[in-house]
Protein backbone atom coordinates (compact mmCIF):
# COMPACT_ATOMS: atom_id res chain seq x y z
CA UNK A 1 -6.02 32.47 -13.12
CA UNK A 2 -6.99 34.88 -10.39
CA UNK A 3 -7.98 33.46 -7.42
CA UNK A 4 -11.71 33.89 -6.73
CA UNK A 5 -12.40 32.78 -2.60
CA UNK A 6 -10.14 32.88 -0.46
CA UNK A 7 -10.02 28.82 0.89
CA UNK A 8 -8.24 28.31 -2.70
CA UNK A 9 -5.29 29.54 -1.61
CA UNK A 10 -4.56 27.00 0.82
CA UNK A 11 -6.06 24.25 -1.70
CA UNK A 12 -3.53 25.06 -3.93
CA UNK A 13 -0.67 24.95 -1.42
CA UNK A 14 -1.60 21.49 -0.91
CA UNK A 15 -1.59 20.77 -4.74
CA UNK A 16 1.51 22.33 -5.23
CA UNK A 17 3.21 20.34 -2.30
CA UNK A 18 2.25 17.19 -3.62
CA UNK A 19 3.27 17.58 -7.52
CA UNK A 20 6.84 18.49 -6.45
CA UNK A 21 6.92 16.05 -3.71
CA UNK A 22 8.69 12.67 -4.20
CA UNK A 23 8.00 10.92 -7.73
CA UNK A 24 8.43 7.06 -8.34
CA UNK A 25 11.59 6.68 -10.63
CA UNK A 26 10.69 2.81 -10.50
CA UNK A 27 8.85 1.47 -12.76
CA UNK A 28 6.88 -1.99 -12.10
CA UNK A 29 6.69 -5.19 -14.46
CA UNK A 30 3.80 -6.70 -14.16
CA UNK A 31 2.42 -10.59 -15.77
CA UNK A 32 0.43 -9.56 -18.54
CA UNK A 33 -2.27 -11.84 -17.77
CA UNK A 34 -2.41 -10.92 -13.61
CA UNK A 35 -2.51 -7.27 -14.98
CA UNK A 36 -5.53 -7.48 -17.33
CA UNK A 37 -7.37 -9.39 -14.66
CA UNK A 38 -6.59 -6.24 -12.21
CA UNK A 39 -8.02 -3.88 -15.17
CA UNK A 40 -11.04 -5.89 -15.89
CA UNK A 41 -11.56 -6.09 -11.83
CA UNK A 42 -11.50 -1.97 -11.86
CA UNK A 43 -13.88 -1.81 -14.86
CA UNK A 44 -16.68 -4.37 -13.28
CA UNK A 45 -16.12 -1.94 -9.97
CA UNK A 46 -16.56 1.13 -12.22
CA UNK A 47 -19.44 -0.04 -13.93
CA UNK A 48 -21.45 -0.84 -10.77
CA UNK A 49 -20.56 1.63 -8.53
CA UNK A 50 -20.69 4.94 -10.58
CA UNK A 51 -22.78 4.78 -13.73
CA UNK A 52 -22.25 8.41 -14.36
CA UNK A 53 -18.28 8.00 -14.15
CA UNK A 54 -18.47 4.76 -16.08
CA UNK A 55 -19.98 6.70 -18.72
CA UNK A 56 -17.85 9.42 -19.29
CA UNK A 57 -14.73 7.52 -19.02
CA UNK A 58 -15.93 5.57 -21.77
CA UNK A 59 -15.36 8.40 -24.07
CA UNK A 60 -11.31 8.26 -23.05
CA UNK A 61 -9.02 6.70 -25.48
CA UNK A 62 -8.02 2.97 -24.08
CA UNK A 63 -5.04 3.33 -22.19
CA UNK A 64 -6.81 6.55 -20.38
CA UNK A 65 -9.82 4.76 -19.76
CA UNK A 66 -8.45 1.53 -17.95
CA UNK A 67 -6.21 4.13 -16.16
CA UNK A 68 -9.37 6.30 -15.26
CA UNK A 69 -11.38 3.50 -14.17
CA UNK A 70 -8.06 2.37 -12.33
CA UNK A 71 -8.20 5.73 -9.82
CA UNK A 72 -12.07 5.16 -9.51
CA UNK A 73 -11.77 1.75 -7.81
CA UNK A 74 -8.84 3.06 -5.53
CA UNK A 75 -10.76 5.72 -4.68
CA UNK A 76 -13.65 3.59 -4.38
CA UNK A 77 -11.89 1.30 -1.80
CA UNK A 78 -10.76 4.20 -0.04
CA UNK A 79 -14.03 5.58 0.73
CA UNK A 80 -15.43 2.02 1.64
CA UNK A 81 -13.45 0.73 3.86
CA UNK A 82 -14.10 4.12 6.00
CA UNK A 83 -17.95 4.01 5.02
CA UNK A 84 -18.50 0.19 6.53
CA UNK A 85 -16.99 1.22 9.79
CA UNK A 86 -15.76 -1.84 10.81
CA UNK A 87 -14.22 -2.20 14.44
CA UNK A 88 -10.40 -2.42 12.79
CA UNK A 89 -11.29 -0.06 9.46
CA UNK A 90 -8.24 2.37 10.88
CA UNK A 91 -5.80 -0.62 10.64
CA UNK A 92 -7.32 -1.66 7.58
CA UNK A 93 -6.84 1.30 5.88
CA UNK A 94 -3.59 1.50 6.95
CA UNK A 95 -2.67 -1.38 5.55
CA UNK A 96 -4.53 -0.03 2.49
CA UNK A 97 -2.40 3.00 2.18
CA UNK A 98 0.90 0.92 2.31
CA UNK A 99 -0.63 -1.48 -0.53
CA UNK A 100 -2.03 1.52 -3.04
CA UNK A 101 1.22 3.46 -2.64
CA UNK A 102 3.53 0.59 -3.38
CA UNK A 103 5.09 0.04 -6.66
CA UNK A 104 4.97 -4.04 -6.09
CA UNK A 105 1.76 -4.67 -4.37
CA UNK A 106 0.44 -7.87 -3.22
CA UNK A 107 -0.60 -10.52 -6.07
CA UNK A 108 -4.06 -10.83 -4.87
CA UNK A 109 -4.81 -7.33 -4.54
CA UNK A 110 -6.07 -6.48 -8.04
CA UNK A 111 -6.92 -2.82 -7.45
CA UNK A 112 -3.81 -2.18 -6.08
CA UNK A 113 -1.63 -3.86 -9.08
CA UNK A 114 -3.91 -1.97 -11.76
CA UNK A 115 -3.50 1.66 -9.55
CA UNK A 116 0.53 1.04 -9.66
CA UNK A 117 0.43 0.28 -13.02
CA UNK A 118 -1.77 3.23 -13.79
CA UNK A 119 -0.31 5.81 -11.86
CA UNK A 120 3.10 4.84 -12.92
CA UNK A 121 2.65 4.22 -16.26
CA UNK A 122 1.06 8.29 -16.52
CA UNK A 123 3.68 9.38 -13.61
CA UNK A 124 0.86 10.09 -11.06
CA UNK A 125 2.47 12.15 -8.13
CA UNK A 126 2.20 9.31 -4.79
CA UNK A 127 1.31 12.14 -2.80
CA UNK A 128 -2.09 13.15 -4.55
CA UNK A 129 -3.19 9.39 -3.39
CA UNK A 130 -2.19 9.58 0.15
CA UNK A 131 -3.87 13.01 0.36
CA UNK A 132 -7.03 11.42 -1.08
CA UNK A 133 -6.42 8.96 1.85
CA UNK A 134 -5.73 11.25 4.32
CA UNK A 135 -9.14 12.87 3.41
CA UNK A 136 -11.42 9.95 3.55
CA UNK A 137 -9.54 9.28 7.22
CA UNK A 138 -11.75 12.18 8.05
CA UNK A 139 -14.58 10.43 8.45
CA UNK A 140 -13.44 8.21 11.07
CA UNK A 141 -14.11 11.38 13.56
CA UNK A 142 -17.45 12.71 14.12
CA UNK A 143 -18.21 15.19 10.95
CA UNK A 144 -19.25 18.74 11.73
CA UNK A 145 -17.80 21.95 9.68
CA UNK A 146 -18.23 25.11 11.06
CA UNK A 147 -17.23 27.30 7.60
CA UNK A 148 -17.07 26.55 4.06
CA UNK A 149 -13.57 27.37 3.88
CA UNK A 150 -13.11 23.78 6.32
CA UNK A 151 -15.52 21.81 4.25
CA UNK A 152 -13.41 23.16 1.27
CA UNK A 153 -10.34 21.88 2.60
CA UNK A 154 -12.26 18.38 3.28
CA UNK A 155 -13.48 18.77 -0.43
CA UNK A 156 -9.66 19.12 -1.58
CA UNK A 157 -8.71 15.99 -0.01
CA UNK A 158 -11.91 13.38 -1.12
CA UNK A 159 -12.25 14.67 -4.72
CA UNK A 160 -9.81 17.45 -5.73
CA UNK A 161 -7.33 15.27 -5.47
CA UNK A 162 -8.90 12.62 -7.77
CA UNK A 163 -9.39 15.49 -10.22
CA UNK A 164 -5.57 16.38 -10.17
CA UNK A 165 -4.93 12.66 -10.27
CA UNK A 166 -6.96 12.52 -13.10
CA UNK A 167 -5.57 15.38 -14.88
CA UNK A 168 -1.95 13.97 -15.03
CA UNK A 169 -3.56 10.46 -16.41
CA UNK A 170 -5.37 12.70 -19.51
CA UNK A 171 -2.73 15.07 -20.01
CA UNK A 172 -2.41 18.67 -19.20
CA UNK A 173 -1.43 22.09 -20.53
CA UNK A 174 0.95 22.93 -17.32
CA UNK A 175 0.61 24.20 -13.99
CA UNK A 176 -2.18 27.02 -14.77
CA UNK A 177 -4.14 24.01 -14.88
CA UNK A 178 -4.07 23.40 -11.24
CA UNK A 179 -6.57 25.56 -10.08
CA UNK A 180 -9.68 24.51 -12.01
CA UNK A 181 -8.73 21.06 -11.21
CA UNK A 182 -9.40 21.82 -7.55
CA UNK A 183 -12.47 24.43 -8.10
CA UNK A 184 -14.36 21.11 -10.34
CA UNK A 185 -13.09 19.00 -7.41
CA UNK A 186 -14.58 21.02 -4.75
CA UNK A 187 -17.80 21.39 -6.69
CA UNK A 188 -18.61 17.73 -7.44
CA UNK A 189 -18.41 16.92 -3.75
CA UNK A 190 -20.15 19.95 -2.80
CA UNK A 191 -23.08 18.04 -5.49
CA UNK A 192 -22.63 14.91 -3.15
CA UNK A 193 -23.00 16.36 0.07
CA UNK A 194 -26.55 17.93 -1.12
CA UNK A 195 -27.91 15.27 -2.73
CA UNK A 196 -26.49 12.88 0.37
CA UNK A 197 -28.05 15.22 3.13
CA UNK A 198 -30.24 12.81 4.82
CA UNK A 199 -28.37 9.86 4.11
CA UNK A 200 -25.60 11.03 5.94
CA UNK A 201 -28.02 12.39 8.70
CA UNK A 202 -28.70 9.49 9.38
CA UNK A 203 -25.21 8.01 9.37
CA UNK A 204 -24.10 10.39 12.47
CA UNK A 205 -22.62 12.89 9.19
CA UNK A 206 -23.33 16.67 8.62
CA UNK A 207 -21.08 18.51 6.08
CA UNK A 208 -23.27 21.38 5.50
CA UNK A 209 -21.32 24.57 7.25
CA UNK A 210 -22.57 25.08 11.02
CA UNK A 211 -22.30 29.14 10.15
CA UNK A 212 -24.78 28.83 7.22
CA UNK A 213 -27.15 26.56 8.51
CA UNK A 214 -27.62 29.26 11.73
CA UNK A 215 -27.76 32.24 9.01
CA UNK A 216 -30.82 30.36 7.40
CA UNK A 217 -32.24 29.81 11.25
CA UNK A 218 -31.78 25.71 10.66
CA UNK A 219 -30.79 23.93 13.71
CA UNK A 220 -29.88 20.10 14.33
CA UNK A 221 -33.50 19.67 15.20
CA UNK A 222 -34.54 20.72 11.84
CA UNK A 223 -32.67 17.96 10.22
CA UNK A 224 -33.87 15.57 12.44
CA UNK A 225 -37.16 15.89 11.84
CA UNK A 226 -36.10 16.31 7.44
CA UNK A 227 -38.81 18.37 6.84
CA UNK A 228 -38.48 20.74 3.77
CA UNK A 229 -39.43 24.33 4.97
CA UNK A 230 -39.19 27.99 3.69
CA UNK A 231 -36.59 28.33 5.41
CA UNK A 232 -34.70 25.18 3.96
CA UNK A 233 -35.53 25.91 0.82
CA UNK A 234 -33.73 29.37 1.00
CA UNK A 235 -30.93 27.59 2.33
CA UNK A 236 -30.54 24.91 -0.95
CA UNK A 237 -30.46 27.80 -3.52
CA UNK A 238 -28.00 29.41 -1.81
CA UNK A 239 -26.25 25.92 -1.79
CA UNK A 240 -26.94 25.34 -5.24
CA UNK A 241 -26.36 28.98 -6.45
CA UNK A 242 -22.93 28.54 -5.64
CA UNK A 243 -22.27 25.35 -6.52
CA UNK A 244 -23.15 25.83 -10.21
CA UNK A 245 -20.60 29.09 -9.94
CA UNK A 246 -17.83 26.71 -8.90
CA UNK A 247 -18.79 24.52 -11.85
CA UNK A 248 -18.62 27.59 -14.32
CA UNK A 249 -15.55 28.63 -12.67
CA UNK A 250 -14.14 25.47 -13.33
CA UNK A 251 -14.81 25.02 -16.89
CA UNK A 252 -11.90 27.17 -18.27
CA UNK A 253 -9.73 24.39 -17.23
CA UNK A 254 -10.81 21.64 -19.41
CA UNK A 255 -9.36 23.67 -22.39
CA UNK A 256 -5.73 23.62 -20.85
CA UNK A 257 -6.65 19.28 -20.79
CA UNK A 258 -4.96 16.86 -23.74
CA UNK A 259 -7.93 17.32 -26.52
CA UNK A 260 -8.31 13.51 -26.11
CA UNK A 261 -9.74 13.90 -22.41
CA UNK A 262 -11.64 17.50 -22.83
CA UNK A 263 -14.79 15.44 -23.67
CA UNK A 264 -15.12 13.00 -20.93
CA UNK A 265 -13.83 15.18 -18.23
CA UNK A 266 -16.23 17.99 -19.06
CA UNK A 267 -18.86 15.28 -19.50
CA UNK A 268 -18.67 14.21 -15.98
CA UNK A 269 -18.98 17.45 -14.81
CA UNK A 270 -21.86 18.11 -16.46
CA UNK A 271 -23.50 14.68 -15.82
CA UNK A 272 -23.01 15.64 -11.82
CA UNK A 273 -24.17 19.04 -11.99
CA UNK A 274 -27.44 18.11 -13.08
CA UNK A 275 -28.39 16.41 -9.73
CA UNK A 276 -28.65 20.06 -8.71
CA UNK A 277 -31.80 20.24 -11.60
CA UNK A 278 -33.09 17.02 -9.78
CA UNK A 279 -32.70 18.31 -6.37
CA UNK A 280 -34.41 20.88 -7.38
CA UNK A 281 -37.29 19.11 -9.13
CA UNK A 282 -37.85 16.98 -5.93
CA UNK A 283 -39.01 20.61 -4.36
CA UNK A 284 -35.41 20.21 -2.01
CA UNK A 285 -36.11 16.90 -0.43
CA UNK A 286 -32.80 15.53 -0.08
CA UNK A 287 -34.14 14.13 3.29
CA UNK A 288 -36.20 11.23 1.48
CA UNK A 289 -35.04 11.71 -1.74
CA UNK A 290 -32.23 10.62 -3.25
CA UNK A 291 -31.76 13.08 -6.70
CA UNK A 292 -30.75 10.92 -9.47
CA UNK A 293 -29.77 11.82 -13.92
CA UNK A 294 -32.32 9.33 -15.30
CA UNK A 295 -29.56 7.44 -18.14
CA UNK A 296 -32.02 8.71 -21.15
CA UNK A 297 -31.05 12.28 -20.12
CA UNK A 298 -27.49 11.46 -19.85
CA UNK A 299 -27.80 10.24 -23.36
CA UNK A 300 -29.78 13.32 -24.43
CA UNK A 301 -27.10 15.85 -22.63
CA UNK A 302 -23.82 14.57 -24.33
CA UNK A 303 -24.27 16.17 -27.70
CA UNK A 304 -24.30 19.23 -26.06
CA UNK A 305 -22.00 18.56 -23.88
CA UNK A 306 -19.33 17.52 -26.57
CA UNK A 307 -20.17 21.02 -28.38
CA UNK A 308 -19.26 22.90 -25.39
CA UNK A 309 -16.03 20.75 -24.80
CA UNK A 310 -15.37 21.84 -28.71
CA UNK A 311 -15.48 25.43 -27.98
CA UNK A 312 -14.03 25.69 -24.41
């Protein structure tokens, strides 16, 4: 694949660093019973928290499924123990780190024992997860980007990772592989940070790139206030306009996936990229406005959406 901007470069580095960093030769024995309690704990999280993931996981074989759903509530603990803010959520998520990344973790941490059984039963490179860490840590400090290529690099570490994660837990053709896994990383957060706009606003966040928002004449002010001008309309098709390039970028990669995992993986993808249809359809109000895939539609897009996986 030739590269296409030139942030992927140093996404790839990253990548490449952690798949031939240190991988777990242990493996971990775990009470049946204690372990399908940890599963079923991961699938209720799964199943509350992301409807849209929830769904297209469903469409992996078993074993890939509980070990999906397994990487969704570690990366859903992740991101919530930064999001609540607590006065000791640094410690915490220290303490986090040591517990995800161990290959015995504590008995009453039922995430943790179904992520180490996961992610060593499909040989999940340990680094991938404390990069994912390492990203959500990110948040602790006040959030301003200048460029895209630094939101890029924040967009590696929250959900490119999870997509490489994912990618070893479905199976995949080899390291040409790599690259779409971080482009369809980079554009499902990209999805989250414009549907989340105000949201975060008004959680002290702003991931939209300083340099853009000047080159559309937005300012802090203009936020503030969340009203949807000219000017900020201009500024979410350009937003949107390349984030559905990243997506079709991306899409080569799901034929180098196991043929067992092409259909939920590109389902997902195509489940998120239609908030960008909603966001539009809300005129660009992501001030007010949260854009959400109504679950009749989801039902109405996966024939297509399995056609396309067919043929990629």
């Amino acid at each position: 694949m030739q590269l296409q901007h030139t942030w992927e470069r140093t996404l790839l580095d990253l990548a490449h660093e952690a798949l031939h960093g240190d991988s777990p030769t242990a493996s971990a024995s775990f009470d049946q019973t204690l372990l399908e309690q940890s599963y079923q704990q991961c699938e209720s999280i799964t199943a509350v928290h992301s409807r849209s993931f929830h769904l297209a996981s469903q469409l992996l074989p078993t074993e890939k499924r509980r070990a999906a759903r397994a990487l969704y509530a570690f990366c859903r603990v992740s991101d919530d123990i930064v999001d609540r803010a607590q006065s000791d959520a640094q410690e915490r998520l220290a303490q986090w780190r040591r517990r995800a990344t161990a290959i015995h973790p504590p008995q009453d941490d039922l995430v943790a024992i179904a992520w180490a059984d996961a992610r060593l039963r499909f040989n999940v490179p340990i680094r991938y997860a404390e990069q994912l860490i390492d990203g959500v840590a990110r948040d602790f400090r006040p959030v301003r980007y200048d460029t895209f290529e630094e939101l890029a690099a924040y967009c590696y570490g929250v959900a490119s990772t999870v997509g490489l994660m994912s990618m070893h837990i479905i199976g995949f053709a080899g390291p040409a592989a790599i690259p779409y896994a971080i482009k369809l990383g980079v554009a499902l957060q990209m999805t989250n940070i414009l549907r989340d706009v105000g949201e975060d606003w008004r959680a002290g966040r702003l991931y939209l790139p300083r340099e853009e928002l000047e080159r559309y004449g937005l300012s802090d002010e203009d936020l503030a206030n969340g009203t949807v001008t000219g000017r900020w309309r201009s500024f979410m098709r350009f937003q949107i306009e390349r984030n559905r390039r990243l997506y079709d970028e991306a899409m080569p990669g799901i034929g180098m996936l196991n043929a067992d995992g092409r259909f939920a993986i590109a389902a997902a993808a195509d489940l998120y990229r239609g908030i960008l249809d909603e966001i539009e359809r809300n005129d660009y109000d992501n001030f007010r406005r949260r854009a959400v895939v109504s679950g009749s539609r989801k039902l109405r897009m996966l024939p297509g959406v399995w056609w396309r996986s067919r043929r990629v």
